[in-house]
C-alpha atoms as a PDB file:
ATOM      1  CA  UNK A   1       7.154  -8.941  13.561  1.00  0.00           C
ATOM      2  CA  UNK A   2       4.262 -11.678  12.667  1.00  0.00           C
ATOM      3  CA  UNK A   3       4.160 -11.008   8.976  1.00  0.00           C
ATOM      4  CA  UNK A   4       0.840 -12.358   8.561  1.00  0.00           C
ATOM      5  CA  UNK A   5      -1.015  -8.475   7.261  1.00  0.00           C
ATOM      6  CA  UNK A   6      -4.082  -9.396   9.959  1.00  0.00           C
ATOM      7  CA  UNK A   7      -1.567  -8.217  12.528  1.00  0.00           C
ATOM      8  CA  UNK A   8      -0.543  -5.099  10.897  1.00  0.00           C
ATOM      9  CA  UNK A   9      -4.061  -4.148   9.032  1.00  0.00           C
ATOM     10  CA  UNK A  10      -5.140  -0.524   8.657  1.00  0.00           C
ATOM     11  CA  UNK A  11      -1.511   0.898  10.380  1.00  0.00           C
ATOM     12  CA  UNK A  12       0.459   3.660   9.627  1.00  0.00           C
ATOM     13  CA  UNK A  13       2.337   1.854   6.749  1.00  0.00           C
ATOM     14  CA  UNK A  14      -1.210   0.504   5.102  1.00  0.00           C
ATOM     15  CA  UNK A  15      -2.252   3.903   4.989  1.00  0.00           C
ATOM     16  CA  UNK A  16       0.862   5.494   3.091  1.00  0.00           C
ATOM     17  CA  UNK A  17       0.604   2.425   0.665  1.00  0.00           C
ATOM     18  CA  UNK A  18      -2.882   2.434   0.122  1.00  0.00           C
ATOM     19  CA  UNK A  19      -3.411   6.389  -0.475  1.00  0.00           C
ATOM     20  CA  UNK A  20      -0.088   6.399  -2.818  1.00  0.00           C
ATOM     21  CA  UNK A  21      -2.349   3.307  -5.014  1.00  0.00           C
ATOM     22  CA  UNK A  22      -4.922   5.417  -5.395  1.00  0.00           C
ATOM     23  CA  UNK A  23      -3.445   7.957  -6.508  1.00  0.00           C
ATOM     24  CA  UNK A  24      -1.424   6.016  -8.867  1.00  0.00           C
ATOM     25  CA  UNK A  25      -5.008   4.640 -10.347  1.00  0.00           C
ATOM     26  CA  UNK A  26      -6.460   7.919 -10.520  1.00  0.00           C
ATOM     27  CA  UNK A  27      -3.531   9.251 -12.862  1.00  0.00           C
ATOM     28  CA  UNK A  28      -4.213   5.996 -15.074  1.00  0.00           C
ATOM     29  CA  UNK A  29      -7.527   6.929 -15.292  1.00  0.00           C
ATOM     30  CA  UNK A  30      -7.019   9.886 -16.783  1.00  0.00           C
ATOM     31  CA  UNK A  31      -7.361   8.712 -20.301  1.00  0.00           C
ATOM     32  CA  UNK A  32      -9.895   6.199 -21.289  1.00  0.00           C
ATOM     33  CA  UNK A  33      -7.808   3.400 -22.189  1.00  0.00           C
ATOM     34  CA  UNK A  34      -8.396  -0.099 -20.383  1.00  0.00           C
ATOM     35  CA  UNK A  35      -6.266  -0.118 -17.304  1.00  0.00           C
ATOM     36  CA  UNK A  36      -4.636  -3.521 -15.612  1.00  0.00           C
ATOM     37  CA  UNK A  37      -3.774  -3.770 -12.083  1.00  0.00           C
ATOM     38  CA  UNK A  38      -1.739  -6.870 -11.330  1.00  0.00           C
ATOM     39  CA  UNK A  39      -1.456  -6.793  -6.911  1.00  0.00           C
ATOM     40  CA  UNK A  40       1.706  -9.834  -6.560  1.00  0.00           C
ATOM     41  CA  UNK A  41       0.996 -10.591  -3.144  1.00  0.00           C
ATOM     42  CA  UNK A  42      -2.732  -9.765  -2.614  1.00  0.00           C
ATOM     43  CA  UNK A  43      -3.483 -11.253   1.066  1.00  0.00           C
ATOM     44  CA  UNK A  44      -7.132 -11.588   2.054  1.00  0.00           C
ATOM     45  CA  UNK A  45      -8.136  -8.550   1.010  1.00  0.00           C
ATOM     46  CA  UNK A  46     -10.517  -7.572   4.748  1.00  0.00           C
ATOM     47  CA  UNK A  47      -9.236  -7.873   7.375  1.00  0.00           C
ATOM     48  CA  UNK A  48     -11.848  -7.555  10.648  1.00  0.00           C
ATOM     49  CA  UNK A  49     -10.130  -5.561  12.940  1.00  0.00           C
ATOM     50  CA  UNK A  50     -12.187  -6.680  15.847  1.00  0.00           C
ATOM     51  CA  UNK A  51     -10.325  -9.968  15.270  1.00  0.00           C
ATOM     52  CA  UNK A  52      -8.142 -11.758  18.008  1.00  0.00           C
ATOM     53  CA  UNK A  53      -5.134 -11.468  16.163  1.00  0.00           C
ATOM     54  CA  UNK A  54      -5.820  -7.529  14.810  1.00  0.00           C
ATOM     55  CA  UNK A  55      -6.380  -6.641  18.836  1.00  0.00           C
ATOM     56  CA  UNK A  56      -3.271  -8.253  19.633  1.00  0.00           C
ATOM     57  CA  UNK A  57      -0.966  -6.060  18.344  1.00  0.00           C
ATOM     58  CA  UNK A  58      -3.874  -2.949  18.091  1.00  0.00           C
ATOM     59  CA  UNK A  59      -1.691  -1.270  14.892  1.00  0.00           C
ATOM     60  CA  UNK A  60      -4.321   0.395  13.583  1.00  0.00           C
ATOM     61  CA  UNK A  61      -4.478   2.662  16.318  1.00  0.00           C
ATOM     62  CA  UNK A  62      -1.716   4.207  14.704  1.00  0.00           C
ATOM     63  CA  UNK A  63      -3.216   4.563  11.210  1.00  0.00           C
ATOM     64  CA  UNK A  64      -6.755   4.407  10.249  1.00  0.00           C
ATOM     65  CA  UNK A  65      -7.866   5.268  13.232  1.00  0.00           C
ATOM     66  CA  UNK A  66      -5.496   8.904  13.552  1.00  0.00           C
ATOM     67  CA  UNK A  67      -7.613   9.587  10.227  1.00  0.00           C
ATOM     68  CA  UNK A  68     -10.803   7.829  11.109  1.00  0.00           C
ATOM     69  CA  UNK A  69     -11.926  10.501  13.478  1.00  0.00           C
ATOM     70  CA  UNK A  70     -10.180  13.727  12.657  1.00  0.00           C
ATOM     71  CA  UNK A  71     -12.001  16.655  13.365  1.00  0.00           C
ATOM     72  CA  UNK A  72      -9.758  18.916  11.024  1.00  0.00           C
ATOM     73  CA  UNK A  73      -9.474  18.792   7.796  1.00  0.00           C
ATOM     74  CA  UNK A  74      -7.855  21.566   6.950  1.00  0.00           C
ATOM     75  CA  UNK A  75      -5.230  21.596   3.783  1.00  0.00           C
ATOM     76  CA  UNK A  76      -6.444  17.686   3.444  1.00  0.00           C
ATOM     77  CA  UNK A  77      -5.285  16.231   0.629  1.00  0.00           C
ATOM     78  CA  UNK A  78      -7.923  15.083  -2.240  1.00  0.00           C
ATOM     79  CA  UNK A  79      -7.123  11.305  -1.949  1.00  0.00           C
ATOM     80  CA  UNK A  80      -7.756  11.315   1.942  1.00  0.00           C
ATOM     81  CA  UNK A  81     -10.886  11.732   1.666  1.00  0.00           C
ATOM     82  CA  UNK A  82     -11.195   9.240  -1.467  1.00  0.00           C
ATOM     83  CA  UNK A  83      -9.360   6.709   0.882  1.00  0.00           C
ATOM     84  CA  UNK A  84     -11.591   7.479   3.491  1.00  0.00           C
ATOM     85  CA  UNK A  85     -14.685   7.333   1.711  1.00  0.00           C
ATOM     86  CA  UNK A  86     -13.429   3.697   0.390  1.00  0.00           C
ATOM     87  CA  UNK A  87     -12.638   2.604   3.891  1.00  0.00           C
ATOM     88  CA  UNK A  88     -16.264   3.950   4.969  1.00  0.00           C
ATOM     89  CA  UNK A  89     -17.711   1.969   2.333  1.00  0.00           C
ATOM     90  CA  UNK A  90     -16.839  -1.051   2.936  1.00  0.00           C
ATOM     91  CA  UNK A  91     -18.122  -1.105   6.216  1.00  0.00           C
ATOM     92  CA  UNK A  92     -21.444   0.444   5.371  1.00  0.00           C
ATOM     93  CA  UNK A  93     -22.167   1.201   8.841  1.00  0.00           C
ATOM     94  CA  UNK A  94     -20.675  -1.345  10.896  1.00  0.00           C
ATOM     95  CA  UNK A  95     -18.219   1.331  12.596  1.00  0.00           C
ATOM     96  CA  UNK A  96     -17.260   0.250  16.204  1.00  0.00           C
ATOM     97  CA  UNK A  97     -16.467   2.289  19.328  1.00  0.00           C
ATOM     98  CA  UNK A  98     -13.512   2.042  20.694  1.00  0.00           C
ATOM     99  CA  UNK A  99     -10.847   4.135  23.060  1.00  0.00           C
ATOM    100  CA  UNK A 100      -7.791   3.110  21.541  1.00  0.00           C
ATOM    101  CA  UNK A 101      -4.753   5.268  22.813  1.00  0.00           C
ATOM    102  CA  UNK A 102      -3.693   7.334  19.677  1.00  0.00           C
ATOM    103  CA  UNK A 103      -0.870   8.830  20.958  1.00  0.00           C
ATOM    104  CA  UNK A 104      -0.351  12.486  20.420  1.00  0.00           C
ATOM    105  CA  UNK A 105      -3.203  13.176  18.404  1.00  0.00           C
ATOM    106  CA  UNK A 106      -5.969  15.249  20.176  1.00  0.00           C
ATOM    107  CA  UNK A 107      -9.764  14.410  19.105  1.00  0.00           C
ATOM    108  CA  UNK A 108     -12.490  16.630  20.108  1.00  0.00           C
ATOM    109  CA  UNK A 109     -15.426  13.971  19.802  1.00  0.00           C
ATOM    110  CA  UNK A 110     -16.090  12.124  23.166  1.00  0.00           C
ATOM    111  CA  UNK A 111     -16.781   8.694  21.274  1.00  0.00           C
ATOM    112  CA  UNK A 112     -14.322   7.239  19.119  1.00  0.00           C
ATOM    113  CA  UNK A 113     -15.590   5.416  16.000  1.00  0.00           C
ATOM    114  CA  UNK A 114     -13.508   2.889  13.973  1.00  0.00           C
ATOM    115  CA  UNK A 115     -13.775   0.627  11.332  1.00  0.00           C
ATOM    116  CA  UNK A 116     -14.643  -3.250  12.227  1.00  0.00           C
ATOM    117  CA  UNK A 117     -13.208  -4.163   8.506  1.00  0.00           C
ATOM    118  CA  UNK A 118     -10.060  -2.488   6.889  1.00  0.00           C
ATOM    119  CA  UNK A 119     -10.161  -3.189   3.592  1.00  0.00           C
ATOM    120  CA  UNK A 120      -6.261  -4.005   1.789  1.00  0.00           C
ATOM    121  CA  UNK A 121      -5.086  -3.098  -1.746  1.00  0.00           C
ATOM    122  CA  UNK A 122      -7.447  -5.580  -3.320  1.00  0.00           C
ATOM    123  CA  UNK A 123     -10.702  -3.988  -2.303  1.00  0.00           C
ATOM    124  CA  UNK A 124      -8.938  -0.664  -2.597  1.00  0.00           C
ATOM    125  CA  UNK A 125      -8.531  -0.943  -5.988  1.00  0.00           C
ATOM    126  CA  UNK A 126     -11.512  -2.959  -6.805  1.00  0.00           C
ATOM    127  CA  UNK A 127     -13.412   0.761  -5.776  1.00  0.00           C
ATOM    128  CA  UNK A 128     -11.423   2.364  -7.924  1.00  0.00           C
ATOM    129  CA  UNK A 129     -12.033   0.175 -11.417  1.00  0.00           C
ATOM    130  CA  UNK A 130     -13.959   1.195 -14.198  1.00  0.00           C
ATOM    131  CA  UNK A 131     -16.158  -0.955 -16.648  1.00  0.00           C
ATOM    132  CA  UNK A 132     -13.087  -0.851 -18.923  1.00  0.00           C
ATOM    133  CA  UNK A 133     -10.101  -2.555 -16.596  1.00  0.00           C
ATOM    134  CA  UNK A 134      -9.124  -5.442 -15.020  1.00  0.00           C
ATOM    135  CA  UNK A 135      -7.494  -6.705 -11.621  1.00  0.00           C
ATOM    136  CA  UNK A 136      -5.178  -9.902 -11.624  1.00  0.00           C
ATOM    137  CA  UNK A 137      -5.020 -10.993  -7.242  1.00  0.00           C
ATOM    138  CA  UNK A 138      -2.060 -13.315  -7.193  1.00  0.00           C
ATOM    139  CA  UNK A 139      -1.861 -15.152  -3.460  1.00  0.00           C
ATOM    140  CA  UNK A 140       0.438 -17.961  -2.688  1.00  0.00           C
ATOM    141  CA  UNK A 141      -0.984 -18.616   0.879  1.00  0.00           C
ATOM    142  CA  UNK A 142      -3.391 -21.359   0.634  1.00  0.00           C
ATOM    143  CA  UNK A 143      -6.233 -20.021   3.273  1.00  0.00           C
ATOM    144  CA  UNK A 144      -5.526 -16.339   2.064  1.00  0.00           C
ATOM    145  CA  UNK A 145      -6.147 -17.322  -1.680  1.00  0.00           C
ATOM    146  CA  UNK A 146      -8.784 -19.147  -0.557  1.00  0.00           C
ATOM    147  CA  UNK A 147     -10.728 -16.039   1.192  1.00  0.00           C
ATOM    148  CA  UNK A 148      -9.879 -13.789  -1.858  1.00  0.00           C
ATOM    149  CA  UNK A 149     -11.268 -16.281  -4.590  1.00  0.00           C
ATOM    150  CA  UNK A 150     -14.793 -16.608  -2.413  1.00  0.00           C
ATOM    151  CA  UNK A 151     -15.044 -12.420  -1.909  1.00  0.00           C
ATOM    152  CA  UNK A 152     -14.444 -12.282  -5.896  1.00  0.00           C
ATOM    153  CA  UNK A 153     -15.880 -15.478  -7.144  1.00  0.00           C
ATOM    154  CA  UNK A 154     -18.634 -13.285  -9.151  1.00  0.00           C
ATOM    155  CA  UNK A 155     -16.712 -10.784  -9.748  1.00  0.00           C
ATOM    156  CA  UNK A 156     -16.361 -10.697 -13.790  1.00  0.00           C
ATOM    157  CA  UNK A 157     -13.278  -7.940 -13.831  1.00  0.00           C
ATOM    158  CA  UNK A 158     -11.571  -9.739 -10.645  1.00  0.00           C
ATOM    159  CA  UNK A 159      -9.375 -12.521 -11.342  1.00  0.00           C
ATOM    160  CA  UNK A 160      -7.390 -14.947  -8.843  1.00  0.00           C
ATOM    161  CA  UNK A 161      -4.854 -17.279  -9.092  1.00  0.00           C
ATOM    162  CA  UNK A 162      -2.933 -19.510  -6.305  1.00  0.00           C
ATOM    163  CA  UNK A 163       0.720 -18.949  -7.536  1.00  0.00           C
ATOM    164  CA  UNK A 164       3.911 -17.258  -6.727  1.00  0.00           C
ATOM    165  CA  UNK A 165       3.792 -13.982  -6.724  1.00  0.00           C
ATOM    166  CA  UNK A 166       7.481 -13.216  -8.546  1.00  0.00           C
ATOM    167  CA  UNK A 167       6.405 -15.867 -11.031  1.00  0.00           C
ATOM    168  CA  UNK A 168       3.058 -14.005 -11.927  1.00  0.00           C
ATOM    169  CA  UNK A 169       5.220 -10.940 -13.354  1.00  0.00           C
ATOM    170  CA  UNK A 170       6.199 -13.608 -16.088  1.00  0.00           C
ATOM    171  CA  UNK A 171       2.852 -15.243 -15.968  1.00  0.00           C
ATOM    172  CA  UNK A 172       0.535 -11.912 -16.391  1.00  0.00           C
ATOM    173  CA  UNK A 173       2.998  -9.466 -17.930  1.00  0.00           C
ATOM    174  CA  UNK A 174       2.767  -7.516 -20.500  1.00  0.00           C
ATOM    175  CA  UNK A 175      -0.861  -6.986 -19.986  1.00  0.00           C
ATOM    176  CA  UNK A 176      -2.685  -7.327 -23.215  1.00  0.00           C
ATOM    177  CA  UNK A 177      -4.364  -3.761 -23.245  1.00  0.00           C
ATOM    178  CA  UNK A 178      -0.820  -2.529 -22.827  1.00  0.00           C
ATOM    179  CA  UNK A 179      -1.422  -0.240 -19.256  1.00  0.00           C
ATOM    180  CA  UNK A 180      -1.092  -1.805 -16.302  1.00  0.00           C
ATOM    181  CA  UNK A 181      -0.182  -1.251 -12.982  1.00  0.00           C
ATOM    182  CA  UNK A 182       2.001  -3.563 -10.508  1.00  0.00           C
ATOM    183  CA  UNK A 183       1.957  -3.506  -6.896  1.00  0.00           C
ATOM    184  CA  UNK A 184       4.433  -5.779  -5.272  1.00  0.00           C
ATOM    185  CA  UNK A 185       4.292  -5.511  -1.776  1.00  0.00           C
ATOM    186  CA  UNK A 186       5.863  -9.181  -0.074  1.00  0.00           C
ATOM    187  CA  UNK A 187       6.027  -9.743   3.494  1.00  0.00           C
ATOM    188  CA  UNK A 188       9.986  -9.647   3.904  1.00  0.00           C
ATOM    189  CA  UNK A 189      10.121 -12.559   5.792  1.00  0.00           C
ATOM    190  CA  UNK A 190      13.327 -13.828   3.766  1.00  0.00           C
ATOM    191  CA  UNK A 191      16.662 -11.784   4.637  1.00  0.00           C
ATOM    192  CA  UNK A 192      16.493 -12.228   0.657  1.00  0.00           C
ATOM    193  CA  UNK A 193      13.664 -10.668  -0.476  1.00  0.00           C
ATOM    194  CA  UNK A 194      15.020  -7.412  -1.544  1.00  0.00           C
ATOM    195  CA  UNK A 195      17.242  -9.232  -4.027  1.00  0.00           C
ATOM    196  CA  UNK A 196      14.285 -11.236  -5.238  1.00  0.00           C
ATOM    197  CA  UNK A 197      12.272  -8.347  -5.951  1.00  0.00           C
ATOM    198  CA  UNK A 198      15.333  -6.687  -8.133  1.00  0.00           C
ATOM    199  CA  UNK A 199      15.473 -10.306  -9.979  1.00  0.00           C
ATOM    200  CA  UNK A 200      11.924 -10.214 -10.502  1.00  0.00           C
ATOM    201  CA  UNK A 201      11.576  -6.634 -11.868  1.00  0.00           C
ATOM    202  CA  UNK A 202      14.829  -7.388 -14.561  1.00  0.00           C
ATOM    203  CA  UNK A 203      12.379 -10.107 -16.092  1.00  0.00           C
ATOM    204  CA  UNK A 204       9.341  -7.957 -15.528  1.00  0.00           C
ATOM    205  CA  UNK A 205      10.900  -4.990 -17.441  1.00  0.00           C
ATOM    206  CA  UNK A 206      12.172  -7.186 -20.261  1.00  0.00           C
ATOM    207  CA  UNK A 207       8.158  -8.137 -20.376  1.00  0.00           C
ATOM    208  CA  UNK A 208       6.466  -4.738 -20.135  1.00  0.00           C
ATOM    209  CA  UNK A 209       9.429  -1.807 -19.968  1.00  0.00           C
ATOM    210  CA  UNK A 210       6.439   1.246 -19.633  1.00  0.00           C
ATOM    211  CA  UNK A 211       4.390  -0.449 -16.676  1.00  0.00           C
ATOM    212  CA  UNK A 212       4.019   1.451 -13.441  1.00  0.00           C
ATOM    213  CA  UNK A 213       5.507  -0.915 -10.854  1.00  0.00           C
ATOM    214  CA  UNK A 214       4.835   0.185  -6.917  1.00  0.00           C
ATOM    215  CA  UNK A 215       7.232  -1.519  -4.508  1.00  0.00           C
ATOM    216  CA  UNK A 216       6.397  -1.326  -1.113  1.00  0.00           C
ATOM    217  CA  UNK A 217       9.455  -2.129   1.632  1.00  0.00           C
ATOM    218  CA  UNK A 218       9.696  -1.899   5.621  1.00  0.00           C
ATOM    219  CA  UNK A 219      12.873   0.083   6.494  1.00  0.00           C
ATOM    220  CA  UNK A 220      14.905  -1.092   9.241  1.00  0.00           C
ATOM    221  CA  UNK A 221      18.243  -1.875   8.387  1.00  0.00           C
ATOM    222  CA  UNK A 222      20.131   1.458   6.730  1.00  0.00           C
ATOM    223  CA  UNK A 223      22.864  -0.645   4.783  1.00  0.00           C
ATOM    224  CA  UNK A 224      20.225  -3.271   3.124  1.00  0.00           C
ATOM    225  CA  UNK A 225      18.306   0.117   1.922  1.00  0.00           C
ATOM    226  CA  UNK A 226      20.902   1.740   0.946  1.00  0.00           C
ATOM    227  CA  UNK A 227      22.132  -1.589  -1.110  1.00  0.00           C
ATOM    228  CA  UNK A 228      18.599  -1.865  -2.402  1.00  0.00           C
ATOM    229  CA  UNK A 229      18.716   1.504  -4.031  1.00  0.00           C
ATOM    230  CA  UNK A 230      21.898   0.597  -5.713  1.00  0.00           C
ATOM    231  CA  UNK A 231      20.563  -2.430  -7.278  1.00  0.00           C
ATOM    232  CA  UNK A 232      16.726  -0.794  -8.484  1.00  0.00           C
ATOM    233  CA  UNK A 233      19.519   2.251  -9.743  1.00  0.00           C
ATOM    234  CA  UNK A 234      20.867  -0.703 -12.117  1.00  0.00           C
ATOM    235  CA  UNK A 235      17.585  -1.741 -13.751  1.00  0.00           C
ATOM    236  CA  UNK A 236      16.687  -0.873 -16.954  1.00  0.00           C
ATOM    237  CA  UNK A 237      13.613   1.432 -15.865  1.00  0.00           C
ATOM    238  CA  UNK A 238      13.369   5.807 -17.223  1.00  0.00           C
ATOM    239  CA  UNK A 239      12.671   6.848 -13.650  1.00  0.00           C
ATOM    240  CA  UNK A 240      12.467   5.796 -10.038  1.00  0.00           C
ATOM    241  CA  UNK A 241      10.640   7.860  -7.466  1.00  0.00           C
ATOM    242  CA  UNK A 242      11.149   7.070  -4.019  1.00  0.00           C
ATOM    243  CA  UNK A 243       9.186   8.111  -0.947  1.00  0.00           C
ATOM    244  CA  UNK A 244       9.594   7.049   3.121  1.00  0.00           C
ATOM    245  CA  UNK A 245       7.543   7.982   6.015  1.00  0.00           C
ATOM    246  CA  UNK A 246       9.130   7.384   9.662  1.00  0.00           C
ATOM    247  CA  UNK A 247       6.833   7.633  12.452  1.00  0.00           C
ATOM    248  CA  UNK A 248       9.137   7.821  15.854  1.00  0.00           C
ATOM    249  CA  UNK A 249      11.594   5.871  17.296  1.00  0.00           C
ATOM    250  CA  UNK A 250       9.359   3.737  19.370  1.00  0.00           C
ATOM    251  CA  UNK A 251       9.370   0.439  17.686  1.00  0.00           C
ATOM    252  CA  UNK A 252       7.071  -1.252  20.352  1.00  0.00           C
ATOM    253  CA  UNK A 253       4.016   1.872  19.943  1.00  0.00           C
ATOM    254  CA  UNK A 254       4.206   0.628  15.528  1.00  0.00           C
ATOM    255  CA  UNK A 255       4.428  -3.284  15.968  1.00  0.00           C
ATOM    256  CA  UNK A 256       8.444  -3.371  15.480  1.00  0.00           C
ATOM    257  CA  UNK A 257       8.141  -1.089  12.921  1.00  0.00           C
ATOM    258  CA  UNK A 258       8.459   2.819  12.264  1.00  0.00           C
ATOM    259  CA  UNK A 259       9.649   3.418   9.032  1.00  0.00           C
ATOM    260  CA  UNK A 260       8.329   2.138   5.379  1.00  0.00           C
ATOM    261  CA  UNK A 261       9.342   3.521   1.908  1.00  0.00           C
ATOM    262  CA  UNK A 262       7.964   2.763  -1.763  1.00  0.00           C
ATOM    263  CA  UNK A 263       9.331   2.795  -4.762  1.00  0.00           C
ATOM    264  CA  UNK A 264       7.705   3.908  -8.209  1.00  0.00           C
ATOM    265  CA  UNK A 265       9.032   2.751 -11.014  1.00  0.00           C
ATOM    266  CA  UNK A 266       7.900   5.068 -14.492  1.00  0.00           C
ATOM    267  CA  UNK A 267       5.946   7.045 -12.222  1.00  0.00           C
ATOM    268  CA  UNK A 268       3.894   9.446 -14.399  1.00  0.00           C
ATOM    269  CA  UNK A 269       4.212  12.990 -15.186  1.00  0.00           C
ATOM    270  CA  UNK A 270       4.569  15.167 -12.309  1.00  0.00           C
ATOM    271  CA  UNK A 271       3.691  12.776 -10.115  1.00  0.00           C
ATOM    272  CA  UNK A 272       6.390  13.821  -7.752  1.00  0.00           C
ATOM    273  CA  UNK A 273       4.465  17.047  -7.467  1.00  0.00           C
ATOM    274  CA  UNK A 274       1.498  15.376  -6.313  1.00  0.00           C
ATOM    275  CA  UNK A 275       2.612  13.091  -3.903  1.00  0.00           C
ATOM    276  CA  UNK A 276       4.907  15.627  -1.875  1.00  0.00           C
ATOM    277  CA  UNK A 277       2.194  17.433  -0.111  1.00  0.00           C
ATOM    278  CA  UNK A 278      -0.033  13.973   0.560  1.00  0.00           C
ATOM    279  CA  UNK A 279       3.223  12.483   2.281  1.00  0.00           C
ATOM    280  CA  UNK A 280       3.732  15.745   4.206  1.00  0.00           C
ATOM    281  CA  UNK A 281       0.249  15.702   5.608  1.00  0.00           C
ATOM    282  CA  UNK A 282       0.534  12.128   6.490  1.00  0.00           C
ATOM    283  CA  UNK A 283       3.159  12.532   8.069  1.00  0.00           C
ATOM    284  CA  UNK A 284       2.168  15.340  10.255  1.00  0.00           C
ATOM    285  CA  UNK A 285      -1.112  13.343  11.071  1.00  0.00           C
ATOM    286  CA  UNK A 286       0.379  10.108  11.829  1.00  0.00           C
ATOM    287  CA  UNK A 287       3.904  11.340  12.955  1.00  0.00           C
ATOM    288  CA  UNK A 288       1.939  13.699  15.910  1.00  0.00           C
ATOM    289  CA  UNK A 289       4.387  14.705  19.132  1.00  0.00           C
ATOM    290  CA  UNK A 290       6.704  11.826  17.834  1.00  0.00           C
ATOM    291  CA  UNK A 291       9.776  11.750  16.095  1.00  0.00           C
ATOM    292  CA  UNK A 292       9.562  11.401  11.998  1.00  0.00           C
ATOM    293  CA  UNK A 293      10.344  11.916   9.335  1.00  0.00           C
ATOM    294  CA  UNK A 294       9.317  11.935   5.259  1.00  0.00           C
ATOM    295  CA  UNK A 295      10.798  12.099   1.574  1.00  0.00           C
ATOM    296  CA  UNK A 296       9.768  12.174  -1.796  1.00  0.00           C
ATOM    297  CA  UNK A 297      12.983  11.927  -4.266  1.00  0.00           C
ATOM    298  CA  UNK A 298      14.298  10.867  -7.388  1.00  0.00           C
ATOM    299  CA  UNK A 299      16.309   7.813  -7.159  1.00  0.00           C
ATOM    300  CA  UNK A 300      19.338   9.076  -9.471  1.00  0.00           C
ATOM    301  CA  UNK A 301      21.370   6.638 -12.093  1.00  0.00           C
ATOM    302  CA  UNK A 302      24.911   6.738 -11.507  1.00  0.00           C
ATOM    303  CA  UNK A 303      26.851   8.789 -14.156  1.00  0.00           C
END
């Protein structure tokens, strides 16, 4: 895989993350109380899928655009249509028509329409902000952080900052208004990442034990998985929900990749309940014909 996100923009994996973010805001936003969202490794934030590099690898034929232009929506989920509404947005018009080949899923209109800009967790949550909270975009790309500081230059409840993103948990934690919520989603392109992230989120929970922490990870090698469970089973964190969607066994139809998981740490009451039927609808939209799979389960201390 080329982990730079222009390449993967708007696919199957963006759209579990970005739907599970929303509805992680939207049970923050519950009560009134000033919310901050703290994204470690933020990216550019748009990505034009009409790009060279986007129609290189054509991902998001696989994701936004199964969703995009379905006809039936039927038993649809509440934050589908949020997350579509926020993708719709953002473009304001500037859909493009396309014939990508969306594998098993059937579409009754003649004329496909997709976006021409996917927008990542950045804008995502931007939408989703009220006058009240706060979002901290920590890039450590130079030309990445470079795009997201001229998008949100005049933005007053947007901030940006060119650092590490592991070091910005020690930097920007605890929030001062107390609520926050952390997305840490790398790129994985050290074999040691997963270990990095469990270093990280020891110090982070030492800073701010009741913050909501959202770990996305690709899943391609059982044993590191299974390894990484043991170790986020050993931090000092109430509750760990896990969830995985698997799209097929085709690697080369996903962009070398068919199976992603997150991980919510002190996700909030009954939030388990909510997310199961999202991830099963996903799953049967973007899964199609193909082989998959999905999960939504407790990660379990050791007794």
């Amino acid at each position: 895989m080329n982990y730079r996100h222009i390449y993967h923009a708007g696919n199957f994996a963006d759209v579990f993350k970005h739907c599970i973010l929303i509805m992680l805001m939207q049970s923050l936003s519950q009560k009134d109380k000033a919310i901050s969202y703290l994204d470690t490794h933020a990216g550019i934030g748009l990505y034009d899928l009409t790009s060279e590099n986007a129609q290189k690898t054509r991902e998001y034929e696989n994701g936004i655009a199964r969703l995009y232009n379905l006809q039936d929506y039927t038993n649809c989920p509440e934050v589908i249509n949020t997350y579509l509404q926020i993708v719709r947005a953002v473009n304001n018009g500037k859909d493009i028509i396309d014939r990508p080949n969306i594998g098993a899923v059937t579409l009754a209109a003649s004329t496909i329409y997709l976006p021409k800009f996917y927008p990542g967790s950045p804008y995502i949550m931007r939408s989703l902000l009220r006058s009240q909270d706060y979002i901290t975009l920590v890039e450590m790309h130079p030309e990445d952080v470079l795009a997201l500081k001229q998008e949100f230059q005049k933005d007053k409840q947007v901030a940006v900052h060119h650092l590490d993103g592991y070091q910005s948990m020690k930097a920007f934690l605890p929030p001062k208004n107390g609520r926050g919520l952390i997305l840490i989603d790398p790129a994985y392109e050290q074999k040691d990442e997963m270990q990095n992230i469990i270093a990280a989120m020891q110090i982070a929970l030492d800073r701010f034990s009741v913050g909501i922490y959202a770990i996305w990870y690709p899943i391609k090698d059982q044993e590191m998985i299974q390894s990484f469970y043991k170790d986020l089973k050993q931090l000092a964190a109430q509750n760990i929900l896990i969830t995985g969607l698997s799209v097929g066994e085709d690697a080369s139809a996903y962009g070398g990749l068919t199976s992603c998981g997150m991980a919510i740490i002190n996700a909030p009451w009954q939030f388990e309940k909510q997310l199961k039927p999202m991830v099963a609808w996903l799953s049967r939209i973007l899964v199609g014909d193909s082989i998959g799979k999905h999960d939504v389960r407790w990660l379990l201390h050791d007794r």
